[in-house]
PDB file of N, CA and C in Angstrom:
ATOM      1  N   UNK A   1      12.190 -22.248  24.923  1.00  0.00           N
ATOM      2  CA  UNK A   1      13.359 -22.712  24.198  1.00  0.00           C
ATOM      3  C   UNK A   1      14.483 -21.682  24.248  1.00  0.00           C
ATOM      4  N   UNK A   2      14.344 -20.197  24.243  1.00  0.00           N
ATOM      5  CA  UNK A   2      15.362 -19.226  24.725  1.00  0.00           C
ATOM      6  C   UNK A   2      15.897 -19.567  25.776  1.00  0.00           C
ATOM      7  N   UNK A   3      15.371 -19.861  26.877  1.00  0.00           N
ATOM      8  CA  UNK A   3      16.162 -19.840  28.295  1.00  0.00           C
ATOM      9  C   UNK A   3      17.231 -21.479  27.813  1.00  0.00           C
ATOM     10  N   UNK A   4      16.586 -22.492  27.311  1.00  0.00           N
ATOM     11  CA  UNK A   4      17.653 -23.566  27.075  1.00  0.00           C
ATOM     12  C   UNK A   4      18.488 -23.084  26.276  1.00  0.00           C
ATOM     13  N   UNK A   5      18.683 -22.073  25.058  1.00  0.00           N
ATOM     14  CA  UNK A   5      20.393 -21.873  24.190  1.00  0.00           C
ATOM     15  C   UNK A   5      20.712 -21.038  25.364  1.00  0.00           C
ATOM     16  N   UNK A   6      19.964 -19.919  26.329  1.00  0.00           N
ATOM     17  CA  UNK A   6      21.078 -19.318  26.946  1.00  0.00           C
ATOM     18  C   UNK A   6      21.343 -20.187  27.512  1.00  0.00           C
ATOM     19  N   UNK A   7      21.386 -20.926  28.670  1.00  0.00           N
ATOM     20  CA  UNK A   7      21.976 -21.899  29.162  1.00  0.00           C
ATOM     21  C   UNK A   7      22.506 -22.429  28.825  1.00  0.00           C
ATOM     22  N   UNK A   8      22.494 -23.191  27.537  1.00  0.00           N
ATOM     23  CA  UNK A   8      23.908 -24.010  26.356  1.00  0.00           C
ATOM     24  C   UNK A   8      25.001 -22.744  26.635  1.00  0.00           C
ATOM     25  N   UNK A   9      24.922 -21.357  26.229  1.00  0.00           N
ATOM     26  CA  UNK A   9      25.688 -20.841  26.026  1.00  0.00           C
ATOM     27  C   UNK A   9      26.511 -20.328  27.408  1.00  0.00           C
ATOM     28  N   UNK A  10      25.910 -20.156  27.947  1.00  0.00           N
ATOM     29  CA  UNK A  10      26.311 -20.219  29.370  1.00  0.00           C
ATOM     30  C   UNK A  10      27.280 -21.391  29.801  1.00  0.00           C
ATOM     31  N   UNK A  11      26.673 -22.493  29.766  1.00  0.00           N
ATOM     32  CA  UNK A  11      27.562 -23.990  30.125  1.00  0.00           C
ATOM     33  C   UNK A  11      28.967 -23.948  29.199  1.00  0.00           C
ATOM     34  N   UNK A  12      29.089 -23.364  27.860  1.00  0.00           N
ATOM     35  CA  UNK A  12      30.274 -23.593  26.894  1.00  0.00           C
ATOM     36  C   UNK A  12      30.972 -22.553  27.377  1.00  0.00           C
ATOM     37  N   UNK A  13      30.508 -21.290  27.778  1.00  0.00           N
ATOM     38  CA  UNK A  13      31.366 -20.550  28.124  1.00  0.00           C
ATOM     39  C   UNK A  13      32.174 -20.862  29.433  1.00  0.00           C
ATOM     40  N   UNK A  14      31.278 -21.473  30.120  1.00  0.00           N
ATOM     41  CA  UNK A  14      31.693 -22.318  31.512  1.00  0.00           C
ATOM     42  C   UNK A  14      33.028 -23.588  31.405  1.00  0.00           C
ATOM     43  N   UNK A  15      32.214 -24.401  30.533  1.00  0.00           N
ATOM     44  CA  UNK A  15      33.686 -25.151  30.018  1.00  0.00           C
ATOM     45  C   UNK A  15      34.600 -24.926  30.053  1.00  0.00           C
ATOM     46  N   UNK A  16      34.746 -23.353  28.830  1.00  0.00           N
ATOM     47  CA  UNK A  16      35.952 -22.788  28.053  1.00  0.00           C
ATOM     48  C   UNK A  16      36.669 -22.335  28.666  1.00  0.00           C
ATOM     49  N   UNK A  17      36.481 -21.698  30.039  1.00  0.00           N
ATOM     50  CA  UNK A  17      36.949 -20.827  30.813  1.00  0.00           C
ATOM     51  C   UNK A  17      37.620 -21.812  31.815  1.00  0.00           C
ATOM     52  N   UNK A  18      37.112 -23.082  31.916  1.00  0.00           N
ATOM     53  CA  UNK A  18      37.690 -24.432  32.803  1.00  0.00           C
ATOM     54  C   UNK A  18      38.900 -24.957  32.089  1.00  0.00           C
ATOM     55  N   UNK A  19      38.300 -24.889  30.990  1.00  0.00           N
ATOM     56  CA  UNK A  19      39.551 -25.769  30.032  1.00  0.00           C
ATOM     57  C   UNK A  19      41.457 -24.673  30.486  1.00  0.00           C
ATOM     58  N   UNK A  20      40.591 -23.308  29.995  1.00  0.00           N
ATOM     59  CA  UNK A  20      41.699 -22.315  29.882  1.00  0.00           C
ATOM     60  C   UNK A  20      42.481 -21.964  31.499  1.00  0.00           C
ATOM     61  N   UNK A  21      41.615 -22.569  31.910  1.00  0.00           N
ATOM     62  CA  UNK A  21      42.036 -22.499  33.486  1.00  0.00           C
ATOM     63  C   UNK A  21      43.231 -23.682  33.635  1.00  0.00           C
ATOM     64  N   UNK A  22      42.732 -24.557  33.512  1.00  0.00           N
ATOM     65  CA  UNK A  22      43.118 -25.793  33.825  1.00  0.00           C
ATOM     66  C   UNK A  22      44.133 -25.899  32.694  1.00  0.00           C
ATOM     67  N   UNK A  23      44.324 -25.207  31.493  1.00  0.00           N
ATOM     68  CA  UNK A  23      45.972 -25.123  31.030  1.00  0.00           C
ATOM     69  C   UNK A  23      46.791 -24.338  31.346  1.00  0.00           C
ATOM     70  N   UNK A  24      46.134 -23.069  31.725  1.00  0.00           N
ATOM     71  CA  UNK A  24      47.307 -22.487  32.444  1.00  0.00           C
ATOM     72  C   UNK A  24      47.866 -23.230  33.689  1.00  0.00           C
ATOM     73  N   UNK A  25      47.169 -24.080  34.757  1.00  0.00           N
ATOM     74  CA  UNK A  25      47.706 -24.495  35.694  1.00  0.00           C
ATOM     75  C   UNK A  25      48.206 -25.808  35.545  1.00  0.00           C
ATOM     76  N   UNK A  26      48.139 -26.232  34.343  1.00  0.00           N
ATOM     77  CA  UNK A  26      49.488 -27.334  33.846  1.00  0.00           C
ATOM     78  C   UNK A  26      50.176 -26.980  33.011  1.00  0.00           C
ATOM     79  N   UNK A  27      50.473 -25.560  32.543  1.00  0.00           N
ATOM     80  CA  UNK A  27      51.361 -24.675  31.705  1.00  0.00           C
ATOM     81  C   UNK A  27      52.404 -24.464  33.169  1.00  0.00           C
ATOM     82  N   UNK A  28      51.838 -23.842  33.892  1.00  0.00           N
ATOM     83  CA  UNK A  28      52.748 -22.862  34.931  1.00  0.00           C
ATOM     84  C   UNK A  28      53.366 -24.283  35.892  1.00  0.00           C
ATOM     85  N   UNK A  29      52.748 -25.577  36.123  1.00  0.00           N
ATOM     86  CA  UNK A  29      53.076 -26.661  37.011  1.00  0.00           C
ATOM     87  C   UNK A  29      54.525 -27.255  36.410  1.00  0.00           C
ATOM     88  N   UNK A  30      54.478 -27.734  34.484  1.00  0.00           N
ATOM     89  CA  UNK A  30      55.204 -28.552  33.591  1.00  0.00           C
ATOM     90  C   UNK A  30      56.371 -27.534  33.329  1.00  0.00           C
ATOM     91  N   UNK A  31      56.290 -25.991  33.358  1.00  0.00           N
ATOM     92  CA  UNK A  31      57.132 -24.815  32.087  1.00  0.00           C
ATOM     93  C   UNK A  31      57.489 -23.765  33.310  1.00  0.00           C
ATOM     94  N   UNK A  32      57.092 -23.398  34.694  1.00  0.00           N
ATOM     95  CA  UNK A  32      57.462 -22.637  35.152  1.00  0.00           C
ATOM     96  C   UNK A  32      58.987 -22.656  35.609  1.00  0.00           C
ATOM     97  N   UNK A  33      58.973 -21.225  35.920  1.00  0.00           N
ATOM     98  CA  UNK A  33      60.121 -20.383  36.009  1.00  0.00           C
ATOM     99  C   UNK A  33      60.531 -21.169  37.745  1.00  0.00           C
ATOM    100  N   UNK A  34      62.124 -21.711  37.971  1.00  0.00           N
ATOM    101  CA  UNK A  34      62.823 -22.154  38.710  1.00  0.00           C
ATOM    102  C   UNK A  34      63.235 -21.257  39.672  1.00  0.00           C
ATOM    103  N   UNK A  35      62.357 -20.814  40.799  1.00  0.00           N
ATOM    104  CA  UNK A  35      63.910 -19.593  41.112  1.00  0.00           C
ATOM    105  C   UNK A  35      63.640 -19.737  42.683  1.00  0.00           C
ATOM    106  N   UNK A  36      64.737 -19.551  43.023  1.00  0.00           N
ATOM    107  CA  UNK A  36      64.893 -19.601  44.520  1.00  0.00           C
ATOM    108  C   UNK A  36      63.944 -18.616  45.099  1.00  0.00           C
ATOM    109  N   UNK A  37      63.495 -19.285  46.653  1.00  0.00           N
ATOM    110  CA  UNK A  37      62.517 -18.533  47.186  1.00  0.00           C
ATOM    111  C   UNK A  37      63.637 -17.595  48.339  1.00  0.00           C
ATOM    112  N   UNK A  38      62.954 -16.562  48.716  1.00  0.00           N
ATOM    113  CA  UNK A  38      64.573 -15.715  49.304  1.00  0.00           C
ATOM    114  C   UNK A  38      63.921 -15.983  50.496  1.00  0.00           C
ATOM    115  N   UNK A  39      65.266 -15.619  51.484  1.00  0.00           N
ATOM    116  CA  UNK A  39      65.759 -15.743  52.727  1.00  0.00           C
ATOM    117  C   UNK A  39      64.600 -14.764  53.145  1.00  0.00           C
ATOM    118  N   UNK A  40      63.611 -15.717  54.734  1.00  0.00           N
ATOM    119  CA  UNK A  40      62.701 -14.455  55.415  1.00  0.00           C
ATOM    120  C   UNK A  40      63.921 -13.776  56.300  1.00  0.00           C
ATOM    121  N   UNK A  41      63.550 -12.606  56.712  1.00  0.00           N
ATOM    122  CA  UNK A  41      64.120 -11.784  57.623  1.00  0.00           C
ATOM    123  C   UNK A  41      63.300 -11.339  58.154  1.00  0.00           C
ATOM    124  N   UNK A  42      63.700 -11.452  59.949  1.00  0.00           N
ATOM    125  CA  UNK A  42      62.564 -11.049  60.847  1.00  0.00           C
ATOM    126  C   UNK A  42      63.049 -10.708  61.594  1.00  0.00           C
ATOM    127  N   UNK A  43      62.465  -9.220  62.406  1.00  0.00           N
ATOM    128  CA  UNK A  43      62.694  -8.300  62.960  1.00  0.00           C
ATOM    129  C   UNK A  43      63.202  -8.818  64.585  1.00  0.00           C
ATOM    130  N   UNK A  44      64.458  -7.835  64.626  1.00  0.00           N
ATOM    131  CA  UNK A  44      64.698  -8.200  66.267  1.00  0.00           C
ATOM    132  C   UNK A  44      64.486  -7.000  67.434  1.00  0.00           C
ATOM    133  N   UNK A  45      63.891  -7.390  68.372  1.00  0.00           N
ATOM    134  CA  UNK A  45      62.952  -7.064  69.057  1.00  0.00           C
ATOM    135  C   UNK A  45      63.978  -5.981  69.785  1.00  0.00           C
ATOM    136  N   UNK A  46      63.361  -4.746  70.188  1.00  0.00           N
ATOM    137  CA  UNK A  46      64.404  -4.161  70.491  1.00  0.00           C
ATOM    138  C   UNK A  46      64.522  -4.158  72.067  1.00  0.00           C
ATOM    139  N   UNK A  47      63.390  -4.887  72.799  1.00  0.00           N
ATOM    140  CA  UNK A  47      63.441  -5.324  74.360  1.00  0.00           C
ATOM    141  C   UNK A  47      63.456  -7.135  74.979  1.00  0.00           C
ATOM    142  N   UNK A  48      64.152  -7.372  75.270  1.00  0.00           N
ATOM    143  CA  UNK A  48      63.462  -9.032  75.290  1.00  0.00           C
ATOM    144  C   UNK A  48      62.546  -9.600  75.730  1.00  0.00           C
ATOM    145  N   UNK A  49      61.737 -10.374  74.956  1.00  0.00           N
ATOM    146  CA  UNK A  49      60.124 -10.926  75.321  1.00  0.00           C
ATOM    147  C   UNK A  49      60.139 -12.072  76.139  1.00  0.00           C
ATOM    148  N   UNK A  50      59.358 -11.560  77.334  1.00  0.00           N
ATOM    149  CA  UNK A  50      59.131 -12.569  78.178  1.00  0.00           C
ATOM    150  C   UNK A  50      57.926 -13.413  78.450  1.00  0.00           C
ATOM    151  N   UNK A  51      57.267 -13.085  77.996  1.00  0.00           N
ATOM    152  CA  UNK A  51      56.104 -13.489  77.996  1.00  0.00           C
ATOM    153  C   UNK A  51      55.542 -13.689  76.432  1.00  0.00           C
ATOM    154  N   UNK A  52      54.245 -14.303  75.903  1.00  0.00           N
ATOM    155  CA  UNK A  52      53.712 -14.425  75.073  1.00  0.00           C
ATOM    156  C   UNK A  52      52.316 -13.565  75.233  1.00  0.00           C
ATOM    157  N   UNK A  53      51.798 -12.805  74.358  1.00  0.00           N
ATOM    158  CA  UNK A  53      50.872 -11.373  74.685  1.00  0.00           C
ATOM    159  C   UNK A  53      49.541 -12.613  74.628  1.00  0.00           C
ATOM    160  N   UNK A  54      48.375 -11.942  74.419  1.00  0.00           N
ATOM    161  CA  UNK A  54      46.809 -12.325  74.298  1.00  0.00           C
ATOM    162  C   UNK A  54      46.737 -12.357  72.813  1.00  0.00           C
ATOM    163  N   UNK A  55      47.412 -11.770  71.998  1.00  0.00           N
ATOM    164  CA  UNK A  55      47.108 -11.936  70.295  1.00  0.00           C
ATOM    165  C   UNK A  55      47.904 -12.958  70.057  1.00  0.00           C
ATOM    166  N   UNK A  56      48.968 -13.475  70.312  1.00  0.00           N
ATOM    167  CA  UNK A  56      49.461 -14.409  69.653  1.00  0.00           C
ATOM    168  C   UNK A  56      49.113 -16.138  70.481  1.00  0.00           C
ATOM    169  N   UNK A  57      47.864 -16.266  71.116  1.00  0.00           N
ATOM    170  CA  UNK A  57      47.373 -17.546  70.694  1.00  0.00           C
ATOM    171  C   UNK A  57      46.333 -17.646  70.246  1.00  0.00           C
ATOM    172  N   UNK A  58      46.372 -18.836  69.056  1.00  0.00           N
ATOM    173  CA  UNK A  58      45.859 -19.679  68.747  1.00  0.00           C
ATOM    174  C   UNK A  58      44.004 -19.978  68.862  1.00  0.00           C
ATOM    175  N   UNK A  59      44.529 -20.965  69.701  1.00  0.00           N
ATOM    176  CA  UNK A  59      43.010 -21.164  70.778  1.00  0.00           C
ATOM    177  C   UNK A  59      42.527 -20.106  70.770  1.00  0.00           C
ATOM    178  N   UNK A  60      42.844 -18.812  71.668  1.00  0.00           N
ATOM    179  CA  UNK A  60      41.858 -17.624  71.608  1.00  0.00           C
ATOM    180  C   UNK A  60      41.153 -17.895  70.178  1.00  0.00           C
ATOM    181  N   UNK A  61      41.818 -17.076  69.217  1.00  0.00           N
ATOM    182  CA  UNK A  61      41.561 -16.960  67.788  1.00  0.00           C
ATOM    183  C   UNK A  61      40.724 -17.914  67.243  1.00  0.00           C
ATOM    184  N   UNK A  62      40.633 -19.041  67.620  1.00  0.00           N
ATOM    185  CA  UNK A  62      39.571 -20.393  67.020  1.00  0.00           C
ATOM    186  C   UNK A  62      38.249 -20.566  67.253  1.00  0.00           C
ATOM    187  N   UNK A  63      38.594 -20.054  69.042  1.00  0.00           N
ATOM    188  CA  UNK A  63      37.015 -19.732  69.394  1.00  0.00           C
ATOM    189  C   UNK A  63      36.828 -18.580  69.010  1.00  0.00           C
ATOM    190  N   UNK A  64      37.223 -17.366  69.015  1.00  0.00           N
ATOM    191  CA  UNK A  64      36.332 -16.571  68.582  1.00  0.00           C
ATOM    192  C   UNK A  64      35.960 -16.973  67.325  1.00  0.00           C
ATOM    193  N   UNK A  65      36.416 -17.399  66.501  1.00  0.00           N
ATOM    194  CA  UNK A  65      36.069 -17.802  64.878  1.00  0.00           C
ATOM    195  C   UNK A  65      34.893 -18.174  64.846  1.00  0.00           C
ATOM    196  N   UNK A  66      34.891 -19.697  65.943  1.00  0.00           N
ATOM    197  CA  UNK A  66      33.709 -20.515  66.084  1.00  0.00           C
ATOM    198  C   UNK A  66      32.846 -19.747  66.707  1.00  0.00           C
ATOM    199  N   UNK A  67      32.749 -18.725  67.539  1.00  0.00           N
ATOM    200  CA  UNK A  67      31.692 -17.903  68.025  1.00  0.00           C
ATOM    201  C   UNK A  67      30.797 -17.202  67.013  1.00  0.00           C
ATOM    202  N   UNK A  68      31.616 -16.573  66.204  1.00  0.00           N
ATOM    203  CA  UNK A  68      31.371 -15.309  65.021  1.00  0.00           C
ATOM    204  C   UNK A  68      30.848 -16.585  64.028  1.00  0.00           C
ATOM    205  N   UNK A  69      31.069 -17.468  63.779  1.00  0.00           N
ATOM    206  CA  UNK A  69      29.995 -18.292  62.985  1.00  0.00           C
ATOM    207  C   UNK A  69      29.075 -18.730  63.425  1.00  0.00           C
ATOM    208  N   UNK A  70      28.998 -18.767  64.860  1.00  0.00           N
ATOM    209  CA  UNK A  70      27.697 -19.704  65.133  1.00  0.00           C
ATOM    210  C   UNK A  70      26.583 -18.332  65.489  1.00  0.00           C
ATOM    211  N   UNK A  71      27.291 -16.894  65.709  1.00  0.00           N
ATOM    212  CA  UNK A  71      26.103 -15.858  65.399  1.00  0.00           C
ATOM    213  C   UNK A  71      25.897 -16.049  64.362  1.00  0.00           C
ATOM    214  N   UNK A  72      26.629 -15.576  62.936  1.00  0.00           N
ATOM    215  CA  UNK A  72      26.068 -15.825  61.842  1.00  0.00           C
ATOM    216  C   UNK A  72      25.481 -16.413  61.311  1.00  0.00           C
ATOM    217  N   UNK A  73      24.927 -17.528  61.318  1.00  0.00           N
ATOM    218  CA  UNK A  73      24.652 -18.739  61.356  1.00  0.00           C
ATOM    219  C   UNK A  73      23.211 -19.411  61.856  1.00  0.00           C
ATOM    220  N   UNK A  74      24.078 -19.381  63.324  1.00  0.00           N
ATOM    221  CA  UNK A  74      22.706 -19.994  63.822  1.00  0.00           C
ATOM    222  C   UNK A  74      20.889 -19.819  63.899  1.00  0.00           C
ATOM    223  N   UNK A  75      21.184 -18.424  63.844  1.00  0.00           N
ATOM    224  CA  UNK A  75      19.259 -18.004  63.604  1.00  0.00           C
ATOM    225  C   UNK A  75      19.012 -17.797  62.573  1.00  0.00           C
ATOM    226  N   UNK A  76      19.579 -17.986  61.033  1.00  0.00           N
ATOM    227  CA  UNK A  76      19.137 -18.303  59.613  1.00  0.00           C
ATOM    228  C   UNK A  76      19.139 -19.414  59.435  1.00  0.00           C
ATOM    229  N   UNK A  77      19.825 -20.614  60.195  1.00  0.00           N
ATOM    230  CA  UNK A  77      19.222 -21.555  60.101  1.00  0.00           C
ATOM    231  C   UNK A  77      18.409 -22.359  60.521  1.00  0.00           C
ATOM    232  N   UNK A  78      17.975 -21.682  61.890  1.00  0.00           N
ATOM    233  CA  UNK A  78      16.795 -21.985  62.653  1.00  0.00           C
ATOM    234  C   UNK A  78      15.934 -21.479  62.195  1.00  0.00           C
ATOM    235  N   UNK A  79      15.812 -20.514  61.365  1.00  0.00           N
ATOM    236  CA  UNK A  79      14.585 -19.836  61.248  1.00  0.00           C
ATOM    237  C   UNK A  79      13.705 -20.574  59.703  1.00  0.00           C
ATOM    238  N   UNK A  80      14.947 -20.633  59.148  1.00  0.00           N
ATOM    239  CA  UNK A  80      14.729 -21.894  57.790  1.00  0.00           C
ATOM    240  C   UNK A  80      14.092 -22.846  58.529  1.00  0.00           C
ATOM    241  N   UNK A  81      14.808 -23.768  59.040  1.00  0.00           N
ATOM    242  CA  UNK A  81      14.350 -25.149  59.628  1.00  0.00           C
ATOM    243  C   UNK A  81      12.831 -25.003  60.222  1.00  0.00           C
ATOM    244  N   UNK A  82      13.078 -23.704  61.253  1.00  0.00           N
ATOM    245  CA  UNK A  82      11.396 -23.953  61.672  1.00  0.00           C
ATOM    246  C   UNK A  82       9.914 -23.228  60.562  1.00  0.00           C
ATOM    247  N   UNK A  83      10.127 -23.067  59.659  1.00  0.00           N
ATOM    248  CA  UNK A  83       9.168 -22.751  58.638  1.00  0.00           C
ATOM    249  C   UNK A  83       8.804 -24.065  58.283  1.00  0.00           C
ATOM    250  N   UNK A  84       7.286 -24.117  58.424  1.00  0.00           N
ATOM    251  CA  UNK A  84       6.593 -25.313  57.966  1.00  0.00           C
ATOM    252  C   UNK A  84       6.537 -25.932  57.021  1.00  0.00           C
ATOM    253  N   UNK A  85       6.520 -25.002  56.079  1.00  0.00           N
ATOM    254  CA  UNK A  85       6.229 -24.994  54.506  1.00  0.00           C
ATOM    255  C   UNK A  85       6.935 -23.605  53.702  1.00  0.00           C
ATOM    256  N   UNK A  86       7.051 -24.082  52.502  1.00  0.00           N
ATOM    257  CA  UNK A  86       7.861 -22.905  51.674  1.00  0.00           C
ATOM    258  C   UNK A  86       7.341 -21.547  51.197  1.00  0.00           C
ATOM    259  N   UNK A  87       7.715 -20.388  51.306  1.00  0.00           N
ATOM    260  CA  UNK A  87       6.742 -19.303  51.060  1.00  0.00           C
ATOM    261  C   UNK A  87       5.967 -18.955  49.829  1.00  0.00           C
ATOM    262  N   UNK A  88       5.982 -20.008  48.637  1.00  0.00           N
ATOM    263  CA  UNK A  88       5.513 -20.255  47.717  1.00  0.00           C
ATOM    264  C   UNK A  88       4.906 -21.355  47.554  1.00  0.00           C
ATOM    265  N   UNK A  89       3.938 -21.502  46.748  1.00  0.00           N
ATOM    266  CA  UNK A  89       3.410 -22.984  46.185  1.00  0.00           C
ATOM    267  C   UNK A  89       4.241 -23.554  45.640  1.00  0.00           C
ATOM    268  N   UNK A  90       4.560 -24.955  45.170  1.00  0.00           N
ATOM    269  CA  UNK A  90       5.390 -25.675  44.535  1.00  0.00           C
ATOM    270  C   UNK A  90       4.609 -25.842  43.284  1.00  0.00           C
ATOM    271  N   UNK A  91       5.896 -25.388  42.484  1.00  0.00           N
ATOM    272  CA  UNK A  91       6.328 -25.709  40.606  1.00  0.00           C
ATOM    273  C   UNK A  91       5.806 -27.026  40.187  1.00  0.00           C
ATOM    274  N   UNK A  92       4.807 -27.145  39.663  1.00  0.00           N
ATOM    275  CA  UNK A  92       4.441 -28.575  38.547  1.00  0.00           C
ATOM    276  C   UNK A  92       4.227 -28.244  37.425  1.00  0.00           C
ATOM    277  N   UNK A  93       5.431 -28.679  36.600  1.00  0.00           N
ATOM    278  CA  UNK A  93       5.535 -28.739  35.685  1.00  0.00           C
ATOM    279  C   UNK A  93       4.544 -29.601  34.610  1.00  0.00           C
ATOM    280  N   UNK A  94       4.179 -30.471  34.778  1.00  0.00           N
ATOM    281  CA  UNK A  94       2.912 -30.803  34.271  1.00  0.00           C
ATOM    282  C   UNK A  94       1.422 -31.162  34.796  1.00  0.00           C
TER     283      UNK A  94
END
């Protein structure tokens, strides 16, 4: 019966912290401050660019993304998947 009030108390604090969330972000949406967003300024190049380099595409950048996740990734979830059974007995509760 301890572990269920911590958990009540846990969940209200969870609420409370949603509620207080969720008025500040219809406090700041309904009451915020109006103000102009300023002018970007961006640097001029002091040679002229003729070309576009290897860092500024895209594509590169996506696959590597998708690479670096599918290391991360892929042999924790193969290694899950191929386990037969769970490394514990299963919980019955009655």
């Amino acid at each position: 019966q301890s572990l269920t009030m911590v958990a009540a108390v846990g969940g209200v604090i969870l609420f409370v912290s949603a509620l207080a969330f969720l008025t500040v972000v219809v406090a700041t949406w309904l009451a915020g401050r109006r103000i102009e967003p300023p002018a970007f300024e961006f640097a001029v190049p002091l040679e002229p660019v003729t070309t576009t380099g290897v860092w500024d595409r895209f594509g590169l950048w996506t696959i590597v993304a998708v690479v670096l996740v599918a290391i991360a990734y892929v042999y924790p979830l193969y290694t899950l998947l191929t386990h037969p059974r769970y490394g514990s007995p299963p919980f019955q509760p009655f």
